[in-house]
Protein backbone atom coordinates (compact mmCIF):
# COMPACT_ATOMS: atom_id res chain seq x y z
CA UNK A 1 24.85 -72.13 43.84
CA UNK A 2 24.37 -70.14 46.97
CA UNK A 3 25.49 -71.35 50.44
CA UNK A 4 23.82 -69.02 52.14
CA UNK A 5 20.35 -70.60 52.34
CA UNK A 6 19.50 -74.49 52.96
CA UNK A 7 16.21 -75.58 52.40
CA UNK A 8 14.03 -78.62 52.74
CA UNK A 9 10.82 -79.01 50.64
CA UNK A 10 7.89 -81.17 51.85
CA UNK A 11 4.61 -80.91 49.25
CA UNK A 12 1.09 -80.55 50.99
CA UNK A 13 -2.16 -80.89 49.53
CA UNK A 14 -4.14 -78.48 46.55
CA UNK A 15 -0.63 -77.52 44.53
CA UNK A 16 1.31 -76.51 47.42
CA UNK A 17 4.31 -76.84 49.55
CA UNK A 18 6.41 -76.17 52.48
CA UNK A 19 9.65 -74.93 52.38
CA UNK A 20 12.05 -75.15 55.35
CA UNK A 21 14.99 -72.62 55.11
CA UNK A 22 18.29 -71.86 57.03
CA UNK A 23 20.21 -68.79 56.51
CA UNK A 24 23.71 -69.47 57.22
CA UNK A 25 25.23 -68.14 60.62
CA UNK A 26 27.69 -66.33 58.29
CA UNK A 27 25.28 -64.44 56.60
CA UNK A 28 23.24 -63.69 59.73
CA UNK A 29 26.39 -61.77 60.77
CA UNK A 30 27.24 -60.08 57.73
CA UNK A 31 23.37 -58.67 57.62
CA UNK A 32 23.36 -57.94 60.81
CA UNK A 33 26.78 -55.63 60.40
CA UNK A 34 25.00 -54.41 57.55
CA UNK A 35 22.62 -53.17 59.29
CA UNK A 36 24.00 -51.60 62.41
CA UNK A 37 25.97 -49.57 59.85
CA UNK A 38 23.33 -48.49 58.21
CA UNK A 39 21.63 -47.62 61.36
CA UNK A 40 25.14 -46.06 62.69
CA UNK A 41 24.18 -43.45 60.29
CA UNK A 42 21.52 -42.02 61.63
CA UNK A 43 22.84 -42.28 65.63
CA UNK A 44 24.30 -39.59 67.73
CA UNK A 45 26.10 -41.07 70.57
CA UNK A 46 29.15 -38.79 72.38
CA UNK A 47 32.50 -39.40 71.38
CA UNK A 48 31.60 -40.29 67.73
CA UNK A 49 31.42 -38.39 64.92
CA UNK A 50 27.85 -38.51 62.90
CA UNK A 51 27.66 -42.02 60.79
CA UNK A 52 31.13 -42.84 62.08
CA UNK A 53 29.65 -44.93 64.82
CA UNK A 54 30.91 -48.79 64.74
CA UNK A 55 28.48 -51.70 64.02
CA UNK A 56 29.56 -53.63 67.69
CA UNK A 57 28.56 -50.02 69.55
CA UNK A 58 25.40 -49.65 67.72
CA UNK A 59 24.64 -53.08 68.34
CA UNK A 60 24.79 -52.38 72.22
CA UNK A 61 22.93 -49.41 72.10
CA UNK A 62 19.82 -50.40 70.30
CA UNK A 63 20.14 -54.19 71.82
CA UNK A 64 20.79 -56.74 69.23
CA UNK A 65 17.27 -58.36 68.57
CA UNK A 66 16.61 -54.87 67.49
CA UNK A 67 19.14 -54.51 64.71
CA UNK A 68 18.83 -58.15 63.59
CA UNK A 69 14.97 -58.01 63.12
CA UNK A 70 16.00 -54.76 60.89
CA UNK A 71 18.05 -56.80 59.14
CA UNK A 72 15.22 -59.44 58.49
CA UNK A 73 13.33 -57.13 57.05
CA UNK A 74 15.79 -55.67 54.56
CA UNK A 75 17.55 -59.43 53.27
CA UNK A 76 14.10 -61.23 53.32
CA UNK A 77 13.15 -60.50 49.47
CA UNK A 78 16.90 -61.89 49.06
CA UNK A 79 16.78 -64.99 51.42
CA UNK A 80 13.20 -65.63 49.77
CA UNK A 81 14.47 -65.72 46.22
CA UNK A 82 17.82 -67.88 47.15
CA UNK A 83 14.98 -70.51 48.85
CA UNK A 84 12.58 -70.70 46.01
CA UNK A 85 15.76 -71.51 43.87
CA UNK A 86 17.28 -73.74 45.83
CA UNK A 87 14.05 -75.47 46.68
CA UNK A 88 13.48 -75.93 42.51
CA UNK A 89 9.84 -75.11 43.05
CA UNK A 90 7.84 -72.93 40.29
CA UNK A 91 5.90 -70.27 42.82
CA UNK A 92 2.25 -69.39 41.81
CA UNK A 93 0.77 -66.45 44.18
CA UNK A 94 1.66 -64.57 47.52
CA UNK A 95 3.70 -66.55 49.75
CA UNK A 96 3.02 -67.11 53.65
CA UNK A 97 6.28 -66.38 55.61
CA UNK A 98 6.82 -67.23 59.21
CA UNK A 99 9.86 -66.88 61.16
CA UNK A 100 11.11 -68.86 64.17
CA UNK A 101 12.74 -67.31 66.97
CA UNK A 102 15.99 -64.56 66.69
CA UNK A 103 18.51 -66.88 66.29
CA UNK A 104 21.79 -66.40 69.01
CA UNK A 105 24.96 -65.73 68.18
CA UNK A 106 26.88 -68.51 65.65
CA UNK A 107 23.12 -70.04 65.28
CA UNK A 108 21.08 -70.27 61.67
CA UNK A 109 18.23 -68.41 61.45
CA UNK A 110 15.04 -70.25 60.25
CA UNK A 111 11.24 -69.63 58.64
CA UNK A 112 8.85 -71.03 56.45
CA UNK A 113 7.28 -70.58 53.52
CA UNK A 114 4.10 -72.04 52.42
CA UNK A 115 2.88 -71.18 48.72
CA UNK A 116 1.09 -72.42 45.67
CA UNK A 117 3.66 -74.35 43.16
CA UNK A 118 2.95 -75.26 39.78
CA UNK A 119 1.03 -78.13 39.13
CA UNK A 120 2.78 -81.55 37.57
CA UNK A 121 1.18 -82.59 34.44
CA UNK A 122 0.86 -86.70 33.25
CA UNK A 123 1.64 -86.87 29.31
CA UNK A 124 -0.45 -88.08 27.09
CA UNK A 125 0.10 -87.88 23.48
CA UNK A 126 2.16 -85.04 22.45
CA UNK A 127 4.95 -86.60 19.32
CA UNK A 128 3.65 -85.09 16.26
CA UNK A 129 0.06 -83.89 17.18
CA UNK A 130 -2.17 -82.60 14.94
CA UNK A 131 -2.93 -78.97 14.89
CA UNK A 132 -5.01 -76.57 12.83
CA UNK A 133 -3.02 -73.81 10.99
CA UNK A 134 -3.92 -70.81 8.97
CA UNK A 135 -2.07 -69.94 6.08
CA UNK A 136 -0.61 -66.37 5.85
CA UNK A 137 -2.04 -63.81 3.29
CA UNK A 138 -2.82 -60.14 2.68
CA UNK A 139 -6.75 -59.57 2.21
CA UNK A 140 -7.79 -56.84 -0.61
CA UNK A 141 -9.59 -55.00 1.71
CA UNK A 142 -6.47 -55.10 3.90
CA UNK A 143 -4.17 -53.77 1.86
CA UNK A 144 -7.08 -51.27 0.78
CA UNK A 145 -7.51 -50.04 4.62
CA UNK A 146 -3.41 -49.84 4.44
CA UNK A 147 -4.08 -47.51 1.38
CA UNK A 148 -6.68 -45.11 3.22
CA UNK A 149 -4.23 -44.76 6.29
CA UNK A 150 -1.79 -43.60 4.14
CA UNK A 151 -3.99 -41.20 2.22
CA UNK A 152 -5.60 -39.54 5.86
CA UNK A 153 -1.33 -39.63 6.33
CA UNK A 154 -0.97 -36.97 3.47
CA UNK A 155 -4.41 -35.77 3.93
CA UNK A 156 -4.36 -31.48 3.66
CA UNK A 157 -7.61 -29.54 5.38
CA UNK A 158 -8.28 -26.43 3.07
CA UNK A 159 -10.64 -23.95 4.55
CA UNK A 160 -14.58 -23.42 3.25
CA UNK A 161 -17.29 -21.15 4.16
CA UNK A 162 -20.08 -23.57 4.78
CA UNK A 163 -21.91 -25.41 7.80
CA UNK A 164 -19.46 -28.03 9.86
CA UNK A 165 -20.13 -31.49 8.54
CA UNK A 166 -19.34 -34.64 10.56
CA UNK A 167 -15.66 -35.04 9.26
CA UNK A 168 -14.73 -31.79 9.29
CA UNK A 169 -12.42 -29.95 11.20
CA UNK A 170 -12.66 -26.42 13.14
CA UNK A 171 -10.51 -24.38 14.51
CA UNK A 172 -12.25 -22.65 18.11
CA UNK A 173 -11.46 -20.64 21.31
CA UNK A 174 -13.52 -21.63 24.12
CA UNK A 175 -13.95 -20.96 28.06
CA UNK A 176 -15.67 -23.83 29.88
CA UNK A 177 -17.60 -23.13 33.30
CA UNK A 178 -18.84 -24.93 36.49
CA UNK A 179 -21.96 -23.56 38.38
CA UNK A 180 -21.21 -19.98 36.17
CA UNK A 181 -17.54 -20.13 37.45
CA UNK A 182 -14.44 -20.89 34.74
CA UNK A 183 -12.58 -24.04 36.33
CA UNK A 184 -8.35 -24.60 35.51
CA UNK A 185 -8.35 -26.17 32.23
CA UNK A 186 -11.42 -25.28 30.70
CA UNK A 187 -9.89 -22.58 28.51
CA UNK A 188 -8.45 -23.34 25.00
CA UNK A 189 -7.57 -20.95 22.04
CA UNK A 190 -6.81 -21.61 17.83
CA UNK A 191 -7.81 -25.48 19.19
CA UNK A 192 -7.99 -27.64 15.87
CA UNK A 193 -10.83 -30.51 16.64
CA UNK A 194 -12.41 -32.86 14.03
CA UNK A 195 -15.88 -33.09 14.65
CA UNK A 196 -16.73 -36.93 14.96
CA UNK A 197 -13.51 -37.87 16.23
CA UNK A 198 -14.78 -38.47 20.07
CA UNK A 199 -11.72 -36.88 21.28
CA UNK A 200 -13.44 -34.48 23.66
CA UNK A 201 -16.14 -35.33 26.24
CA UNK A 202 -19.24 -37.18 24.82
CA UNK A 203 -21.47 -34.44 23.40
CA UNK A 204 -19.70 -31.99 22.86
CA UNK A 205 -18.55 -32.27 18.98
CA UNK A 206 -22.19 -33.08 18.61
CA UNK A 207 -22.84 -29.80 19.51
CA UNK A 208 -21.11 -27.77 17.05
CA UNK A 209 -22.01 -29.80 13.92
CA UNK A 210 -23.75 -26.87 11.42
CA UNK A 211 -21.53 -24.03 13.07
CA UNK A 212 -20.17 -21.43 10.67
CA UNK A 213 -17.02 -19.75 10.84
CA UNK A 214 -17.28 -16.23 13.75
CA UNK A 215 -20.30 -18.48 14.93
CA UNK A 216 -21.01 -18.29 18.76
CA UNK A 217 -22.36 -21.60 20.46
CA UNK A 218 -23.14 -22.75 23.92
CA UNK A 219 -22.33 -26.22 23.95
CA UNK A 220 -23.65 -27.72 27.42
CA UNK A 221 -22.20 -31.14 28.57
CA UNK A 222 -21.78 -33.47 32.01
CA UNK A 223 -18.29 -34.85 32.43
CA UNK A 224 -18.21 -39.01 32.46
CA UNK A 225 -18.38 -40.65 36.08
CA UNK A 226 -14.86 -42.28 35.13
CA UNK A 227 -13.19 -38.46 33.95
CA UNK A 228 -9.43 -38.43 35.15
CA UNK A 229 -10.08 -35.51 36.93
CA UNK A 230 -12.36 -36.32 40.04
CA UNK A 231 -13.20 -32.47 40.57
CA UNK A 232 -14.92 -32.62 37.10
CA UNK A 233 -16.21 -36.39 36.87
CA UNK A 234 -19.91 -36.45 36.80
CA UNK A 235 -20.75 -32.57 36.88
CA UNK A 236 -22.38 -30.83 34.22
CA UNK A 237 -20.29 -27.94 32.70
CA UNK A 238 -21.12 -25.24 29.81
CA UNK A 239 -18.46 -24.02 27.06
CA UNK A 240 -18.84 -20.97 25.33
CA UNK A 241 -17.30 -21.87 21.86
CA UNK A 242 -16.35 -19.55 19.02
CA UNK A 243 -15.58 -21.09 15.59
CA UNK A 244 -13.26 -18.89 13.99
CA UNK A 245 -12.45 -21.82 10.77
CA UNK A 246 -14.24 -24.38 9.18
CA UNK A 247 -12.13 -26.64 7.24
CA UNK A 248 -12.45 -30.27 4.83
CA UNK A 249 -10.13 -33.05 4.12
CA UNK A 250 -8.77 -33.42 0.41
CA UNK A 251 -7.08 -36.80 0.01
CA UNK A 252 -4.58 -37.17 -2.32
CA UNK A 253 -5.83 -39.23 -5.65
CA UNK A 254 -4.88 -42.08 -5.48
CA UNK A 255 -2.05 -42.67 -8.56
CA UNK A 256 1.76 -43.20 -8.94
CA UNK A 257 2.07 -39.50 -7.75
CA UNK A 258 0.60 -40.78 -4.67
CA UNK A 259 2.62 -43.94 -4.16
CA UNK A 260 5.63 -41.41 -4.89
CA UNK A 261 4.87 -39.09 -1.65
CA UNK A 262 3.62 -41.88 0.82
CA UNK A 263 6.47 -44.53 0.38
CA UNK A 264 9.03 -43.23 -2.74
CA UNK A 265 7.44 -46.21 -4.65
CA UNK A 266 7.28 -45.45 -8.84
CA UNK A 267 3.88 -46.92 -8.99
CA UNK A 268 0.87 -47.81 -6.97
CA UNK A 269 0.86 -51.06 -7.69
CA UNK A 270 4.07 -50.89 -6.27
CA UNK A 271 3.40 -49.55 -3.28
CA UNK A 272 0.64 -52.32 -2.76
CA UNK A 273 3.02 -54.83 -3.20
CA UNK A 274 5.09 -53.47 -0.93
CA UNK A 275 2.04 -52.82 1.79
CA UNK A 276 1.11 -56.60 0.79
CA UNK A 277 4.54 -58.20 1.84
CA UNK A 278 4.38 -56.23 5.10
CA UNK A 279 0.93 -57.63 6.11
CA UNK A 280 1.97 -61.12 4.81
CA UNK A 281 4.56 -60.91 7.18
CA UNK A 282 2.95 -59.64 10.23
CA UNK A 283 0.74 -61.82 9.52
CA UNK A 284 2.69 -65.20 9.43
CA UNK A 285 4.56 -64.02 12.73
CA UNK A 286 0.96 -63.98 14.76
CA UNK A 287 0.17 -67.25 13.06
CA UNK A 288 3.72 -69.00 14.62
CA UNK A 289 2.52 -67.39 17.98
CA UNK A 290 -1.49 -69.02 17.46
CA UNK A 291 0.21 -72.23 16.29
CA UNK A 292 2.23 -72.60 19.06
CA UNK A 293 -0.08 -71.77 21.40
CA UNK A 294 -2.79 -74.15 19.90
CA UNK A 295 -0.13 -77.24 20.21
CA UNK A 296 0.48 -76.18 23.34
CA UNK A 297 -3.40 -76.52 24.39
CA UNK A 298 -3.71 -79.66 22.07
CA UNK A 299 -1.44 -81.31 23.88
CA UNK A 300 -2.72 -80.08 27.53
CA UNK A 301 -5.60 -81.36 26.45
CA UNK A 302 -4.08 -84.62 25.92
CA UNK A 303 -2.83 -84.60 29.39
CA UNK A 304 -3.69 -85.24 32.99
CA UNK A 305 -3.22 -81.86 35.32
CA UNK A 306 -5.33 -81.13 38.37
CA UNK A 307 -5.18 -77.54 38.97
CA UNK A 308 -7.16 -76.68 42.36
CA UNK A 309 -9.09 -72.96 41.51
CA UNK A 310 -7.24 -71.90 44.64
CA UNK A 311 -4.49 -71.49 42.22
CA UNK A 312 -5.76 -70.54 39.24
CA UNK A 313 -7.38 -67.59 41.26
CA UNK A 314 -3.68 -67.03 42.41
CA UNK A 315 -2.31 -67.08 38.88
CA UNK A 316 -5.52 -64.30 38.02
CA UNK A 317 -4.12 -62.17 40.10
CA UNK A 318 -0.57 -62.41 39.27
CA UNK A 319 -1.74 -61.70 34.86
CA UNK A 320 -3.79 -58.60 36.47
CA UNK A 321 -0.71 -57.26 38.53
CA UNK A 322 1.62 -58.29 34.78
CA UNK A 323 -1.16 -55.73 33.15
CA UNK A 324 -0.49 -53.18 36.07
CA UNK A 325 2.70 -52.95 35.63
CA UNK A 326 2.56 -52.93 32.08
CA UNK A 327 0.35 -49.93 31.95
CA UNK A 328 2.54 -47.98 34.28
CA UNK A 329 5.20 -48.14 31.80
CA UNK A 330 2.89 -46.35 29.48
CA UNK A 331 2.31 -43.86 31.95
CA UNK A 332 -1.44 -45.04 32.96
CA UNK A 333 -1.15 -45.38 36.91
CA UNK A 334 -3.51 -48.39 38.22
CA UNK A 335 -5.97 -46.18 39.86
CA UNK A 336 -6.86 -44.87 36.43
CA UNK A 337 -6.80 -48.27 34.89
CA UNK A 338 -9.49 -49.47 37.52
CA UNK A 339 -11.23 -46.38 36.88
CA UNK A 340 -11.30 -46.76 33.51
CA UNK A 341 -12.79 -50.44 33.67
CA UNK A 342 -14.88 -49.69 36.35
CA UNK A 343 -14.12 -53.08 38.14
CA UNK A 344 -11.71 -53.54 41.27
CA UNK A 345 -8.85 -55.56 41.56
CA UNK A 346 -10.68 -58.72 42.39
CA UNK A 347 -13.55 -58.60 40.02
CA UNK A 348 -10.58 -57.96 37.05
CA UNK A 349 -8.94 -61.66 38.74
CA UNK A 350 -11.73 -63.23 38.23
CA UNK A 351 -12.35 -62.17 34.87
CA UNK A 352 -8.31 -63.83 33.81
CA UNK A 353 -9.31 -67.02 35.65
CA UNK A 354 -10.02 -68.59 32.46
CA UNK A 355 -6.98 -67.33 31.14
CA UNK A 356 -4.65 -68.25 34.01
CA UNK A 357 -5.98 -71.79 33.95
CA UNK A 358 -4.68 -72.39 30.06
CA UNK A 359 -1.39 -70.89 31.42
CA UNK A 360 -0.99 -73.27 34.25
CA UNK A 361 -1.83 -76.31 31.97
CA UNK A 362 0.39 -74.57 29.17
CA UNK A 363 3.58 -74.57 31.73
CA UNK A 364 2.64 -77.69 33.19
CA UNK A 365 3.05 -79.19 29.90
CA UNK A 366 6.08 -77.86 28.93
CA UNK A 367 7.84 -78.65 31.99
CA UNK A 368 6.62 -82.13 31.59
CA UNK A 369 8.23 -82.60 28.02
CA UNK A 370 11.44 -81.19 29.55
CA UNK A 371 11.67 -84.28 31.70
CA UNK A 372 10.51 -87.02 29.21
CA UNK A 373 12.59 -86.20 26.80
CA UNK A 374 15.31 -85.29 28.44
CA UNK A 375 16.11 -81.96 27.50
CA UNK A 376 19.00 -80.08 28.11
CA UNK A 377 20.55 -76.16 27.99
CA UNK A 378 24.30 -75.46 27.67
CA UNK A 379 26.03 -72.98 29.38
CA UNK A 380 26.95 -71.66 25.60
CA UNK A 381 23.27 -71.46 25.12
CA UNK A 382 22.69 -69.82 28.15
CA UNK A 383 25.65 -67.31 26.86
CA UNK A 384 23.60 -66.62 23.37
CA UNK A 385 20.73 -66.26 26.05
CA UNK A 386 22.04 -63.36 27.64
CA UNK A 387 23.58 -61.75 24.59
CA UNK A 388 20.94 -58.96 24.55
CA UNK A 389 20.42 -58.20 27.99
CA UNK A 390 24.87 -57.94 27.59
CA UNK A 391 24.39 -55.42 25.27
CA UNK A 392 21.62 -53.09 26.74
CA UNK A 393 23.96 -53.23 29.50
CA UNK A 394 27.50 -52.71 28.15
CA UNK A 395 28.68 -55.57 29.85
CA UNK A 396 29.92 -59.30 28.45
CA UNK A 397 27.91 -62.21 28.32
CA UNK A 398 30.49 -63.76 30.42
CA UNK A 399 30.13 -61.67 33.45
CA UNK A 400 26.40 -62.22 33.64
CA UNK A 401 27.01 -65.38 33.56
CA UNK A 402 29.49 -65.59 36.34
CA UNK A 403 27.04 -63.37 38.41
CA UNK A 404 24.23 -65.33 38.34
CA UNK A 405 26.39 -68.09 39.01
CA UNK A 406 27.80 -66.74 42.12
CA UNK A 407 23.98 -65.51 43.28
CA UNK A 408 22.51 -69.05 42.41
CA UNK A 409 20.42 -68.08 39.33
CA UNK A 410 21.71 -69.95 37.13
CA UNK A 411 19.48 -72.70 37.69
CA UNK A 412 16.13 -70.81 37.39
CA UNK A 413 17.70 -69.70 33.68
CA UNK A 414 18.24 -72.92 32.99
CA UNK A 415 14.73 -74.30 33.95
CA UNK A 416 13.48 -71.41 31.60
CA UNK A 417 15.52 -71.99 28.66
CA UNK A 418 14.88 -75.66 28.59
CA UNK A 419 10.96 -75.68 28.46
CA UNK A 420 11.60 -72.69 26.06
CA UNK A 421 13.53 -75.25 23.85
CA UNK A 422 10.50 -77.78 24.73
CA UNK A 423 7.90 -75.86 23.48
CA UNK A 424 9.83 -75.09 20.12
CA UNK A 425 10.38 -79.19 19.77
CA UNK A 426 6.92 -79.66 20.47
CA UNK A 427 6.28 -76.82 17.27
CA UNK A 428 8.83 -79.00 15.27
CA UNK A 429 6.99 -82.16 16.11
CA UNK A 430 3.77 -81.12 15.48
CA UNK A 431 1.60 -82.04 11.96
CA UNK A 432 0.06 -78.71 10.84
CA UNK A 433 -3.71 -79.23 9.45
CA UNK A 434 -5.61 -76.83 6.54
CA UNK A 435 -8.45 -74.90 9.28
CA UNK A 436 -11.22 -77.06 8.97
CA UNK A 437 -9.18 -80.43 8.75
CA UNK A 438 -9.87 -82.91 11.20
CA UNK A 439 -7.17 -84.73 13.03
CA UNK A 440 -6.64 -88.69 12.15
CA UNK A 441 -7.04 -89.24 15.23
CA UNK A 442 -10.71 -87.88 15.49
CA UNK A 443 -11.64 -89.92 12.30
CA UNK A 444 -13.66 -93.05 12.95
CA UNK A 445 -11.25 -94.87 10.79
CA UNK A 446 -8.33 -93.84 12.98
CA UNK A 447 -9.96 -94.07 16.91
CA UNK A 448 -8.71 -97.81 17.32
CA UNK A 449 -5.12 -97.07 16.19
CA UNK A 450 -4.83 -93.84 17.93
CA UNK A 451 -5.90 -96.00 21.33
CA UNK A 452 -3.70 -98.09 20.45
CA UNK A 453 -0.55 -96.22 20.02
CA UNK A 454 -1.82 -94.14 22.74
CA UNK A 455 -1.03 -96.95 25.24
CA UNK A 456 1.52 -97.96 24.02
CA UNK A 457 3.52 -94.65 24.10
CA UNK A 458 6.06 -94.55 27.54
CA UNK A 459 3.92 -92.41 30.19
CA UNK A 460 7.10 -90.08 31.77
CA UNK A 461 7.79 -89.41 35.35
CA UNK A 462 6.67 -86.36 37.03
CA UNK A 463 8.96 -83.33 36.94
CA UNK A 464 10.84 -81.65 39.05
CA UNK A 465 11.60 -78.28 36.55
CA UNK A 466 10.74 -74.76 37.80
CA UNK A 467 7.97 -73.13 35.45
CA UNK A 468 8.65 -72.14 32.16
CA UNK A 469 8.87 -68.03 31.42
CA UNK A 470 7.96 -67.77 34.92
CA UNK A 471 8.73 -64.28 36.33
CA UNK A 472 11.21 -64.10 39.39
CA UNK A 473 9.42 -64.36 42.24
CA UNK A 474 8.24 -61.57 44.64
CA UNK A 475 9.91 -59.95 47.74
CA UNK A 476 8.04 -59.81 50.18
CA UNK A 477 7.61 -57.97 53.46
CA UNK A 478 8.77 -59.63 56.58
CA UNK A 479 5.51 -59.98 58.26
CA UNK A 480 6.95 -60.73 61.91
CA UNK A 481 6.49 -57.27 63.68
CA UNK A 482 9.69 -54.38 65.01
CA UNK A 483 11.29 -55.65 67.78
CA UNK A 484 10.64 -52.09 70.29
CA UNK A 485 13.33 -49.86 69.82
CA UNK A 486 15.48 -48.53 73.05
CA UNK A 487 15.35 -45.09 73.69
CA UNK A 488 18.50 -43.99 72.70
């Protein structure tokens, strides 16, 4: 565990708490030398070469208040993280950070943090509840649409002099113009386009259904409000379009030829065997995810968690930025994704409330069975843990684990990995029902048993885990303002 960072944790009202923390003197220093060399970079002060300048003279020059509240600034997102694990809390939304005065020389430097925590959940029931689950299979008309994607696969367009149908396919040059003028990117030439598709602006395929081949056609059209271009978006435009080709689709028949050329399969009936399996399979793997999110919600439901909306707002926010981010991995920047939806950041928050609430409950749960049933994670586990993240990294389980040892991250991992293995007992326990089953417990017959054992079953103590799955928790920026820098 780190020494660097001390804290004490006192809980307030609505899901929150206060954390008290205390950087080490050490580690005041060795930021603060840190710093001044970084700074020492950038100085030029006679008798030194460029970036050659010593920490203790830059120190002097720019006064040490200023060079330690630059040093603030860069270790904070560090200092914050060691805190929240040290502290063991499980942080839900944007933390409030206040700082106490610079501390002197051989003194600790303090601040605060106040933020939303995970709520604690009171078991009820949760051995071997009773939970709907569906039964994996591959639906004719399934395997059938499987079929038909595979056919448009090995589909071949063969040229015919008639009128463009919807379906078909044509092959045009075309100039597009703004008030008369052409505009960058309004030109295309030999552009293959299947009429229906929807791939081009709304109106525009429209437009050329029932044009022949060395056909002329003005096809007039007003860019959507929400176009990624904002020069274009909402302004009406006209393209002068020449079909040079009209052309049709021929599927392949479907017969053992077929089945041959799609998947090297003899027969068709063994390729939809094959195509059956598959589907089967996806199939069952979203059922284990529904099943294991429906005993997780059964046995929520079961339980006793007050979530204030203060936090479940929080939590909104935090599945919208989790969507962000996800999106600009794909490329899609989160202007255009609020373009696209037409809603701002807030309105999208509120939308995931609902959905942040069953998450709260969901890791409140699962932290609570952690601590009533007194589950465990090895470090060997925790070595299996890391075996992938060893290998996309060319490194050795081992090593990982010594780092996060040595940075105090071990415990977070830990926390993670044991309401991982909760959830997955809580799976094993569970009684899976045919959809449409009612639980025992729900039957007339069963309500005075079911009370019964309900009382009697041990009620656990409230836990003290970090959430489950829960994402490390954000750096961020030192809010206490520059100390003003000496002129130099």
């Amino acid at each position: 565990m780190s020494a660097t960072v001390t804290t004490t944790v006192t809980e307030l009202p609505e899901s929150r708490v206060r954390v008290e923390a205390a950087v080490a003197p050490a580690e005041v220093e060795r930021r603060l030398q840190q710093t001044a060399r970084r700074l020492g970079n950038n100085l030029k002060i006679p008798g030194f070469r460029k970036g050659k300048v010593p920490p203790p003279v830059v120190i002097r020059r720019l006064g040490r208040d200023y060079v330690l509240d630059e040093a603030m600034r860069d270790a904070l997102g560090a200092w914050y993280v060691d805190a929240v694990d040290i502290a063991g809390i499980a942080p839900v939304g944007e933390p409030n950070i206040d700082f106490g005065e610079l501390p002197a020389v051989g003194a600790p430097l303090t601040f605060t943090i106040e933020i939303g925590v995970r709520p604690v959940a009171v078991l009820g029931a949760y051995r071997g509840i009773e939970v709907q689950r569906r039964q994996a299979s591959a639906e004719e008309a399934a395997i059938d649409a499987e079929i038909e994607r595979l056919r448009d696969r090995l589909a071949t367009l063969e040229t015919v002099e008639r009128e463009a149908q919807d379906g078909d396919h044509v092959v045009m040059d075309y100039v597009g113009r703004l008030d008369g003028e052409p505009f960058p990117g309004g030109e295309g030439r030999d552009q293959l386009l299947e009429l229906g598709s929807g791939r081009l602006i709304p109106g525009f395929e429209e437009q050329l259904v029932g044009a022949r081949a060395g056909e002329q056609r003005l096809v007039e059209v007003t860019f959507p409000e929400d176009y990624g271009a904002e020069e274009l978006s909402g302004k009406p435009a006209t393209f002068e379009v020449t079909v040079s080709e009209v052309k049709v689709k021929r599927l392949p028949e479907l017969d053992d030829d077929f089945a041959s050329d799609a998947a090297g399969f003899d027969t068709l009936a063994e390729l939809r065997a094959d195509i059956a399996k598959r589907l089967e399979e996806y199939e069952a793997h979203n059922i284990e995810h529904e099943f294991e999110r429906d005993v997780l919600d059964a046995v929520a439901a079961a339980a006793t968690i007050e979530i204030p909306h203060q936090l479940i707002h929080a939590r909104a926010h935090e599945l919208v930025e989790d969507t962000v981010r996800n999106l600009e991995q794909q490329g899609i920047s989160k202007e255009a994704y609020l373009r696209i939806t037409g809603q701002d950041e807030e309105q999208l928050a509120h939308e995931a409330e609902e959905e942040a609430g069953l998450t709260l409950r969901r890791e409140a749960v699962a932290a609570a069975v952690v601590a009533a049933e007194g589950i465990e994670v090895s470090d060997e586990e925790i070595l299996e843990a890391l075996e992938p993240t060893a290998q996309r990294s060319k490194t050795t389980t081992q090593k990982l684990f010594d780092d996060l040892a040595r940075r105090g991250r071990l415990k977070r991992l830990r926390s993670d990995l044991a309401e991982r293995k909760a959830v997955e007992w809580l799976v094993e326990q569970a009684k899976p029902l045919e959809p449409g089953a009612e639980p025992a417990a729900k039957k007339p017959a069963a309500k005075k048993a079911a009370a019964k054992a309900a009382a009697a079953q041990e009620q656990p103590a409230e836990p003290e885990q970090p959430a489950a799955k829960k994402p490390a928790p954000k750096k961020p920026a030192a809010k206490k303002p520059a100390a003003k820098k000496p002129s130099a």
